[in-house]
C-alpha atoms as a PDB file:
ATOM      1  CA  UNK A   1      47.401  14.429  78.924  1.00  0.00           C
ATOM      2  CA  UNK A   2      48.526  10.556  78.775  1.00  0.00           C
ATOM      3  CA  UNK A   3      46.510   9.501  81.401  1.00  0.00           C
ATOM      4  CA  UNK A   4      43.566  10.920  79.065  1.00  0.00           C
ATOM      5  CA  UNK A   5      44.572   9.810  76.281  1.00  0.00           C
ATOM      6  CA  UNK A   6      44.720   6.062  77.610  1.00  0.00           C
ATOM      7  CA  UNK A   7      41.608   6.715  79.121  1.00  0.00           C
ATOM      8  CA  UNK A   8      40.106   7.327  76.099  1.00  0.00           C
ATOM      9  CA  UNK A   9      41.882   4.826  73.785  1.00  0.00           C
ATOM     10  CA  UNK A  10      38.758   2.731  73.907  1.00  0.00           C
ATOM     11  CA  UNK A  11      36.185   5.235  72.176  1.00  0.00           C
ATOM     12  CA  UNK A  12      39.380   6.748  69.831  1.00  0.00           C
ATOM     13  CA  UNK A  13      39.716   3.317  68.400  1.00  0.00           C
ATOM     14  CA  UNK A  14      35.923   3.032  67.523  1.00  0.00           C
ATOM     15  CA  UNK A  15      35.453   6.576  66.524  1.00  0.00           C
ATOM     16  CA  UNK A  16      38.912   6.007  64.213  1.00  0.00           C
ATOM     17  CA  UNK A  17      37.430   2.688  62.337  1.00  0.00           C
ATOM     18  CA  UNK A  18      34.033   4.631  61.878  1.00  0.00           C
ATOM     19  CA  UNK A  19      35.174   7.631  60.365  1.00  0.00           C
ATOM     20  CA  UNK A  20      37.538   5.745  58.076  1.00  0.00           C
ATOM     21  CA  UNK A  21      34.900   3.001  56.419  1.00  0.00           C
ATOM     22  CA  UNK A  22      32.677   6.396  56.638  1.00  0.00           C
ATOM     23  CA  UNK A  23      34.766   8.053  54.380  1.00  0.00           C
ATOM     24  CA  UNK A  24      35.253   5.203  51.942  1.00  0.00           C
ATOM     25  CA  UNK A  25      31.615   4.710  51.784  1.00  0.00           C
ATOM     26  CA  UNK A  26      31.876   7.350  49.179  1.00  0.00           C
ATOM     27  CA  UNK A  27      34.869   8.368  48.343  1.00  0.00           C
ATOM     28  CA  UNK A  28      38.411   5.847  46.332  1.00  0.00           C
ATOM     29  CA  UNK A  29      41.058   8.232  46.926  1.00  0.00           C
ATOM     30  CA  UNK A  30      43.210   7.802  50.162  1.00  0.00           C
ATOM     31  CA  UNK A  31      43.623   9.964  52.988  1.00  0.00           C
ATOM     32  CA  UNK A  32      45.836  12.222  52.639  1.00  0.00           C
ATOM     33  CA  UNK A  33      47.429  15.262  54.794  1.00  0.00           C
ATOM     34  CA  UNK A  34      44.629  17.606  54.748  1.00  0.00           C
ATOM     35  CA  UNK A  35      41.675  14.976  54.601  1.00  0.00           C
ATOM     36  CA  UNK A  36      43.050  13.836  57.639  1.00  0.00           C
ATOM     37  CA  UNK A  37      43.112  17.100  59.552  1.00  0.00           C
ATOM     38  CA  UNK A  38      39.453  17.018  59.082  1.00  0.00           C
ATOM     39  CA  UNK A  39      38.950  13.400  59.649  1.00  0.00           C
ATOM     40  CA  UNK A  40      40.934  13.707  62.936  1.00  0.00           C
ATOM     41  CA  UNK A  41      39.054  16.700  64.239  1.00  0.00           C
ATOM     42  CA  UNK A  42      35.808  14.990  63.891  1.00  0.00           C
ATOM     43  CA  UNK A  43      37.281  11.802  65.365  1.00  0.00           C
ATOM     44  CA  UNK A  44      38.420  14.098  68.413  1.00  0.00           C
ATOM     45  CA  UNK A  45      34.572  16.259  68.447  1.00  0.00           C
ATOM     46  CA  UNK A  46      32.710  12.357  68.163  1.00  0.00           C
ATOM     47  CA  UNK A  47      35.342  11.353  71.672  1.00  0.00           C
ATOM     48  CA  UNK A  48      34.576  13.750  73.814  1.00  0.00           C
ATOM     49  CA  UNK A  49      37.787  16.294  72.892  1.00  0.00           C
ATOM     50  CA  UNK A  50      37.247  19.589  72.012  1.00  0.00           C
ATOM     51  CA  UNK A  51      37.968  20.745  69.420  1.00  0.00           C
ATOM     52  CA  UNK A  52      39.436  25.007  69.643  1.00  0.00           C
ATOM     53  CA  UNK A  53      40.699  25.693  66.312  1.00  0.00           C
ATOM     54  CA  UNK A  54      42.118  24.230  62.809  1.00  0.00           C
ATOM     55  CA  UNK A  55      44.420  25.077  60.312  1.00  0.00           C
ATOM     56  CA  UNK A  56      41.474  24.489  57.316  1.00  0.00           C
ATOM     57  CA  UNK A  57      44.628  23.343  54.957  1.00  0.00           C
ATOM     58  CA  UNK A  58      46.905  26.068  55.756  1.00  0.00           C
ATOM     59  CA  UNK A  59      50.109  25.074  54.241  1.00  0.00           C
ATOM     60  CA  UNK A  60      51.944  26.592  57.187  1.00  0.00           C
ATOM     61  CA  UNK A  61      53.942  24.511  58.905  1.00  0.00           C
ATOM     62  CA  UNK A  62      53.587  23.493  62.693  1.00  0.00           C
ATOM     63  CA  UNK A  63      50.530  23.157  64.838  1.00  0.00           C
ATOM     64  CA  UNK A  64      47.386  21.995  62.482  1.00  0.00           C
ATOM     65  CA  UNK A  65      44.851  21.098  65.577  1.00  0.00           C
ATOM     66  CA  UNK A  66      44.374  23.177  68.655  1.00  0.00           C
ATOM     67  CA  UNK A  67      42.522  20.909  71.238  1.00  0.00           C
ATOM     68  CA  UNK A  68      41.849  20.172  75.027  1.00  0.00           C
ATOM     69  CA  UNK A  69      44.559  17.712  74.761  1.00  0.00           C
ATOM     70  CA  UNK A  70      46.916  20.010  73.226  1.00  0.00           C
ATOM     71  CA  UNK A  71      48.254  21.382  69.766  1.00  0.00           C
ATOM     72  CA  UNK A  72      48.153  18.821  67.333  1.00  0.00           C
ATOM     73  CA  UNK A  73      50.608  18.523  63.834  1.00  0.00           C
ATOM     74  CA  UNK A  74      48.303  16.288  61.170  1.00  0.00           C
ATOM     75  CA  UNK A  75      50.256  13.938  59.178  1.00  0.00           C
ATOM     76  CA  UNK A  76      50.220  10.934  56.456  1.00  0.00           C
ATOM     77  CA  UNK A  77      52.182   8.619  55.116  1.00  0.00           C
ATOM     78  CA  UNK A  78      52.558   5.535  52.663  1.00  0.00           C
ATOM     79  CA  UNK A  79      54.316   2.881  54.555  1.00  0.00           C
ATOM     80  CA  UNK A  80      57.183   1.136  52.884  1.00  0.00           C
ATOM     81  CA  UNK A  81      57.045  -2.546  52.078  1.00  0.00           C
ATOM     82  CA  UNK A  82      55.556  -4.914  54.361  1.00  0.00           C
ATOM     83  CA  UNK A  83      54.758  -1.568  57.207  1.00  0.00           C
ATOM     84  CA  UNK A  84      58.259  -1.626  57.818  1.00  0.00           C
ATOM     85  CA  UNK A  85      59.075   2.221  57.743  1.00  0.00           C
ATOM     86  CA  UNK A  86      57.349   5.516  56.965  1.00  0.00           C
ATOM     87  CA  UNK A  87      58.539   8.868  56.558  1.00  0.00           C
ATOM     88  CA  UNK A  88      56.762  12.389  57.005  1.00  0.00           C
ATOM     89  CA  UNK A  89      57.775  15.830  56.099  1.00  0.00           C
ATOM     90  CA  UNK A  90      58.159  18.876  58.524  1.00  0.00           C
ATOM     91  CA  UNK A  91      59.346  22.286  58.192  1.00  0.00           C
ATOM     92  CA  UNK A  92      61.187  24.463  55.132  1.00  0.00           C
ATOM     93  CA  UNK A  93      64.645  26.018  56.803  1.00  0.00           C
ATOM     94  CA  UNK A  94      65.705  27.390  54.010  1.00  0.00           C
ATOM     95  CA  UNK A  95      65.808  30.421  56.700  1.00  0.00           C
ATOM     96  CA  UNK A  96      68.546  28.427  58.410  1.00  0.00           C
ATOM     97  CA  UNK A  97      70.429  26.131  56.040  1.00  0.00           C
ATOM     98  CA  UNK A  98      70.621  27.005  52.274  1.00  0.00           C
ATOM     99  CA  UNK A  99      73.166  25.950  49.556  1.00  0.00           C
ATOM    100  CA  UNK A 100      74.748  29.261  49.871  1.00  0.00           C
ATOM    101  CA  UNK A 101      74.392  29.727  53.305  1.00  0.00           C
ATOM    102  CA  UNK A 102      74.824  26.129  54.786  1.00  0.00           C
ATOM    103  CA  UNK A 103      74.278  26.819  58.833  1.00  0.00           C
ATOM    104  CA  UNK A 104      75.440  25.149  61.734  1.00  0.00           C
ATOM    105  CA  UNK A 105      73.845  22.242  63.457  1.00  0.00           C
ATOM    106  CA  UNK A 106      73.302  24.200  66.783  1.00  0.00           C
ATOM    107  CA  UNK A 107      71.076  27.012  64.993  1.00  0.00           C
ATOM    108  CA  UNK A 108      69.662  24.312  62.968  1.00  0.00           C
ATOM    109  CA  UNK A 109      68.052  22.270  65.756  1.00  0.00           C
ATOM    110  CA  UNK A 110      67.739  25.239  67.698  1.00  0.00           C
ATOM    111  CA  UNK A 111      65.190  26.281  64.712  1.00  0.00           C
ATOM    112  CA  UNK A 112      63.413  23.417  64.066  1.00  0.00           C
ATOM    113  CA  UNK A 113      62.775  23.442  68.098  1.00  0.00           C
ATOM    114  CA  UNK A 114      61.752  27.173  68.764  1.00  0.00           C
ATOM    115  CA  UNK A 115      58.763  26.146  65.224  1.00  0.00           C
ATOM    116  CA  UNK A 116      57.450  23.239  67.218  1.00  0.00           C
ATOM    117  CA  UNK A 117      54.059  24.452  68.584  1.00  0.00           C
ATOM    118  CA  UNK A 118      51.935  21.704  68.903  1.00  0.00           C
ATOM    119  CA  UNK A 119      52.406  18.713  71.616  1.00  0.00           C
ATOM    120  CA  UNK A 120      51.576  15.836  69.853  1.00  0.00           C
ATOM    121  CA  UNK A 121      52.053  14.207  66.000  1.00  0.00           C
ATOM    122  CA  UNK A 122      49.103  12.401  64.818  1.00  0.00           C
ATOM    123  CA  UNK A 123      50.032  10.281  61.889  1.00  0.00           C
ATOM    124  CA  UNK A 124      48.121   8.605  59.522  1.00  0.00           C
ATOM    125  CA  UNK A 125      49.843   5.630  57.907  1.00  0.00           C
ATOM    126  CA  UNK A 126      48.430   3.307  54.683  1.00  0.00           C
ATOM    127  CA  UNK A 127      49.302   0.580  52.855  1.00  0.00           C
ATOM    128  CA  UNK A 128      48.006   0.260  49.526  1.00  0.00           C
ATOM    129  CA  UNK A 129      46.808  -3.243  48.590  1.00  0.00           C
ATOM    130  CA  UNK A 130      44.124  -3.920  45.849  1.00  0.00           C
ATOM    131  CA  UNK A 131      41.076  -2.350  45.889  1.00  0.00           C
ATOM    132  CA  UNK A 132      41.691  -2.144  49.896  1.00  0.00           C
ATOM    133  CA  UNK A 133      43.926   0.145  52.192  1.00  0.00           C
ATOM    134  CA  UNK A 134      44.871  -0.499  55.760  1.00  0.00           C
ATOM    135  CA  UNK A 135      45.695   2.264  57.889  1.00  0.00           C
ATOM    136  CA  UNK A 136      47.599   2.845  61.351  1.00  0.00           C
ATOM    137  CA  UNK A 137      46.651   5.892  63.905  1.00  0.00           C
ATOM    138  CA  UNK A 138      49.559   6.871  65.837  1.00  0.00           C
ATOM    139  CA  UNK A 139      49.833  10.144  68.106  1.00  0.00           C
ATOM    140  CA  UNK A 140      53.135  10.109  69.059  1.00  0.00           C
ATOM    141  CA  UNK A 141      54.200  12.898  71.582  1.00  0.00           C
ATOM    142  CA  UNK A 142      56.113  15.521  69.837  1.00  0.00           C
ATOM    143  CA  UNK A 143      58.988  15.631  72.341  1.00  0.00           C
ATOM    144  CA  UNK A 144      59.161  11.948  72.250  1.00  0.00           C
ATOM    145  CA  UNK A 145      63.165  11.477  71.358  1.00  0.00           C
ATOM    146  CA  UNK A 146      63.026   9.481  68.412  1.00  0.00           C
ATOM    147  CA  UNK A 147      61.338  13.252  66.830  1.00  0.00           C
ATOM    148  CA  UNK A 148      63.511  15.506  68.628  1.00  0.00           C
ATOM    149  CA  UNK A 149      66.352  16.907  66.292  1.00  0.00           C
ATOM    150  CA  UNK A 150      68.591  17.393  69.142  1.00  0.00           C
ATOM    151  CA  UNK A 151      68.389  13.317  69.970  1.00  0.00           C
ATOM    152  CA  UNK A 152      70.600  12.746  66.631  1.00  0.00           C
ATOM    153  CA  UNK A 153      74.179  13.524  65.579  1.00  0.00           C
ATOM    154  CA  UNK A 154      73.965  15.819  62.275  1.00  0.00           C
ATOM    155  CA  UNK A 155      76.446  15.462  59.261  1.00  0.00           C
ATOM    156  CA  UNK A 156      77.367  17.654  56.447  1.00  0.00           C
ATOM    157  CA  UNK A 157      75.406  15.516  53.101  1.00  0.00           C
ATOM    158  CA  UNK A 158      78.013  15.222  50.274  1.00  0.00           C
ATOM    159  CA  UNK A 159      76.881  15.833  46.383  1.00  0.00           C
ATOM    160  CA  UNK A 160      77.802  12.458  44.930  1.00  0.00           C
ATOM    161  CA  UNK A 161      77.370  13.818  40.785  1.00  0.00           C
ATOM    162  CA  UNK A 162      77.032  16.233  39.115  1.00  0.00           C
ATOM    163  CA  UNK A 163      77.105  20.123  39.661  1.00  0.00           C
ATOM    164  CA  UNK A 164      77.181  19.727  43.073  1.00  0.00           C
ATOM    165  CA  UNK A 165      79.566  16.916  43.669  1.00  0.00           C
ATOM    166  CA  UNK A 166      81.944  17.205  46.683  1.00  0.00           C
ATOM    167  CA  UNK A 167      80.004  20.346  47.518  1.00  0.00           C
ATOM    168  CA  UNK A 168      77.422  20.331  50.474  1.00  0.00           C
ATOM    169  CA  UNK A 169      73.777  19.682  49.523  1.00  0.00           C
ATOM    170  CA  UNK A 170      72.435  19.247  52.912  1.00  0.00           C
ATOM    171  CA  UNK A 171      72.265  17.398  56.358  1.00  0.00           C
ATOM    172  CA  UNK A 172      71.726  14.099  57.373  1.00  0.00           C
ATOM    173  CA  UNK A 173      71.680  12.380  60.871  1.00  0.00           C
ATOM    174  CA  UNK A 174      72.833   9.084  62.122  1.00  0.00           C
ATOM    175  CA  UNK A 175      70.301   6.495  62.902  1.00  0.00           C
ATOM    176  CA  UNK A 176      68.865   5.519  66.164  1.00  0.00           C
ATOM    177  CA  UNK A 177      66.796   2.535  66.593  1.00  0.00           C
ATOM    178  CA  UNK A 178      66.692   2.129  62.611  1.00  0.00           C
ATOM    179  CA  UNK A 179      64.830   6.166  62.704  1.00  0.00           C
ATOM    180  CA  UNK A 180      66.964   9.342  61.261  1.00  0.00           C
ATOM    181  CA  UNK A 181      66.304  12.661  59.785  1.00  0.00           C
ATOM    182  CA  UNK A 182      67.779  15.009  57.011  1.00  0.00           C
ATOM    183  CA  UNK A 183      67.629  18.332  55.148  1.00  0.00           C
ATOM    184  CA  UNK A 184      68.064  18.288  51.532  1.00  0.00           C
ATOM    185  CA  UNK A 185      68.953  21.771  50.328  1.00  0.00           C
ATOM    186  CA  UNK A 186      67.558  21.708  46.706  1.00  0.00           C
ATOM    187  CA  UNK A 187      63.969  20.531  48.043  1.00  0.00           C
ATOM    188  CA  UNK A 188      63.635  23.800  49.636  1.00  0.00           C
ATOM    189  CA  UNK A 189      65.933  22.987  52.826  1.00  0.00           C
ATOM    190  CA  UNK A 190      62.705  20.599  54.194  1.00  0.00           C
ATOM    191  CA  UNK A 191      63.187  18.724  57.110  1.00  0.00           C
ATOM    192  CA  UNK A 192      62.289  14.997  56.674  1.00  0.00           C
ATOM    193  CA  UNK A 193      62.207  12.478  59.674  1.00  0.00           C
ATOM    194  CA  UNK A 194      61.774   8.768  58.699  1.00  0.00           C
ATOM    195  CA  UNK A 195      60.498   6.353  61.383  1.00  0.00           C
ATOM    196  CA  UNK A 196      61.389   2.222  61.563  1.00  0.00           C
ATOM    197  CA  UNK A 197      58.548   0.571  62.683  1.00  0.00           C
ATOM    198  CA  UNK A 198      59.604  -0.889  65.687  1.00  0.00           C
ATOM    199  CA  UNK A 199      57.628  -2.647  68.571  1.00  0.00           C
ATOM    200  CA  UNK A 200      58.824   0.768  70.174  1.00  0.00           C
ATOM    201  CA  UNK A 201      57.140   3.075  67.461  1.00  0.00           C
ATOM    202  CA  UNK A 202      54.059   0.369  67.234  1.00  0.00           C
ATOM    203  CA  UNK A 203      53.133   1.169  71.066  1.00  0.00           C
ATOM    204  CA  UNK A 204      51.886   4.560  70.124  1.00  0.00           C
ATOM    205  CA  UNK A 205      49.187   3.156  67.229  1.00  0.00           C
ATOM    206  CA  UNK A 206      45.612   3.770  68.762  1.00  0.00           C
ATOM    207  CA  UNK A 207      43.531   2.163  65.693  1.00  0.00           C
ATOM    208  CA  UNK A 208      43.875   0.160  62.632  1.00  0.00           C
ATOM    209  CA  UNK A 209      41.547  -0.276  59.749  1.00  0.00           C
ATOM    210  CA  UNK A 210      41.570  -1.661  56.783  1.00  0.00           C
ATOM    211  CA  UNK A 211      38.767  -0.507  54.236  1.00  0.00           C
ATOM    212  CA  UNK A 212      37.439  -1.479  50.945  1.00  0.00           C
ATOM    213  CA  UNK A 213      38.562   1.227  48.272  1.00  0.00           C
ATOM    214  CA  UNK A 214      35.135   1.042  46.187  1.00  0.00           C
ATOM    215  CA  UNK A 215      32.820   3.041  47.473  1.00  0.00           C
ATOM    216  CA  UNK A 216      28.778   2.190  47.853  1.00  0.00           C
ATOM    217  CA  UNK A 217      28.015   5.438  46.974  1.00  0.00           C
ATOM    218  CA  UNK A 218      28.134   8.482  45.266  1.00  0.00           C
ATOM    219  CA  UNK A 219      26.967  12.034  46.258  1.00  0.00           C
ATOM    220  CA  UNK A 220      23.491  11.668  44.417  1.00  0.00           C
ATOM    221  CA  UNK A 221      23.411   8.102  45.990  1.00  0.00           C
ATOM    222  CA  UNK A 222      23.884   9.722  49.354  1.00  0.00           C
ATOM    223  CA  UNK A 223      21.005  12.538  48.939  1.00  0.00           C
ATOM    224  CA  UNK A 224      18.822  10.376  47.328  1.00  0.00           C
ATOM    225  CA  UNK A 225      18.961   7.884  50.086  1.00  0.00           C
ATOM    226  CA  UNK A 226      18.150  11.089  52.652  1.00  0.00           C
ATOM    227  CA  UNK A 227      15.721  12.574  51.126  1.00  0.00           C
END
């Protein structure tokens, strides 16, 4: 699946650049999660990968893509200042960890591994600038290390104030290569895993673009123009 996937870095890229200035064309709001699952899928069609089977906007969590490349899990995210860092959300364990029922970190990861159906993360990235966004494709395998729970060392997360101080409120993890997770109980025990951009990390970017925010057209413009 690598070997194809370099192999077709070339026409990704292109296909990637088109679809985004495409979509700005007509439309000022950035991509988010589910405009990206269908931004993605015709990126993959217009490349040569087929395409088996989407999610449509399910808000399940896990595999959002099936392909010829494998299961794929759509995200976005707003980089932090300068494109130093992003962070994306994953799955709800209330299941496993809850404020009355805290878990342990064995059945924890153990969880969050047995959910993980899909082989690769494919993350859209932005930074907002002035009437213009730039945006970073990267499809990151999802066993890569720096995404596997069981990579980290997990922590009980202390209440600092209020009701809950001194009591348990979640999990955190320690930080490898600037990149960590945690589990915040009162935001519905959702995993979050927050990346450092690091040469590392930057290897697995395929495209950049960065697109005007004010479109040419509108819809009527569009149909006009066809008709």
């Amino acid at each position: 699946m690598k070997i194809e996937i370099f192999t077709l870095a070339t026409v990704l890229k292109i296909n990637f650049k088109k679809c985004v200035n495409g979509f700005h064309l007509i439309n000022s709001c950035n991509i988010n999660e589910k405009i990206w699952e269908d931004l993605n899928s015709l990126i993959f069609t217009k490349s040569g990968i087929e395409v088996i089977s989407k999610s449509d906007g399910s808000h399940l969590s896990g595999m959002d893509i099936q392909t010829s490349l494998g299961g794929i899990s759509n995200k976005s995210s707003k980089y932090s200042l300068y494109r130093k860092s992003i962070d994306i959300s994953s799955y709800r364990l209330t299941t496993a960890c809850n404020l009355k029922n805290v878990g342990n970190v064995h059945e924890i990861v153990e969880e969050i591994k047995q959910r993980k159906n899909f082989n690769y993360y494919s993350i859209i990235a932005r930074e907002e600038m002035k009437e213009k966004t730039y945006y970073d494709w990267l499809f990151i395998p999802s066993d890569y290390y720096l995404l596997d729970p069981s990579s980290y060392e997990w922590y009980p997360m202390i209440g600092k104030k209020g009701k809950n101080k001194d009591l348990q409120i979640g999990w955190c993890t320690n930080e490898i290569n600037g990149c960590r997770m945690d589990i915040t109980f009162s935001m519905s025990s959702q995993l979050w895993i927050y990346l450092e951009m690091t040469e590392e990390l930057r290897q697995f970017i395929i495209s950049s673009s960065e697109v005007s925010t004010k479109p040419k057209y509108n819809y009527i413009d569009l149909l006009d123009n066809l008709i």
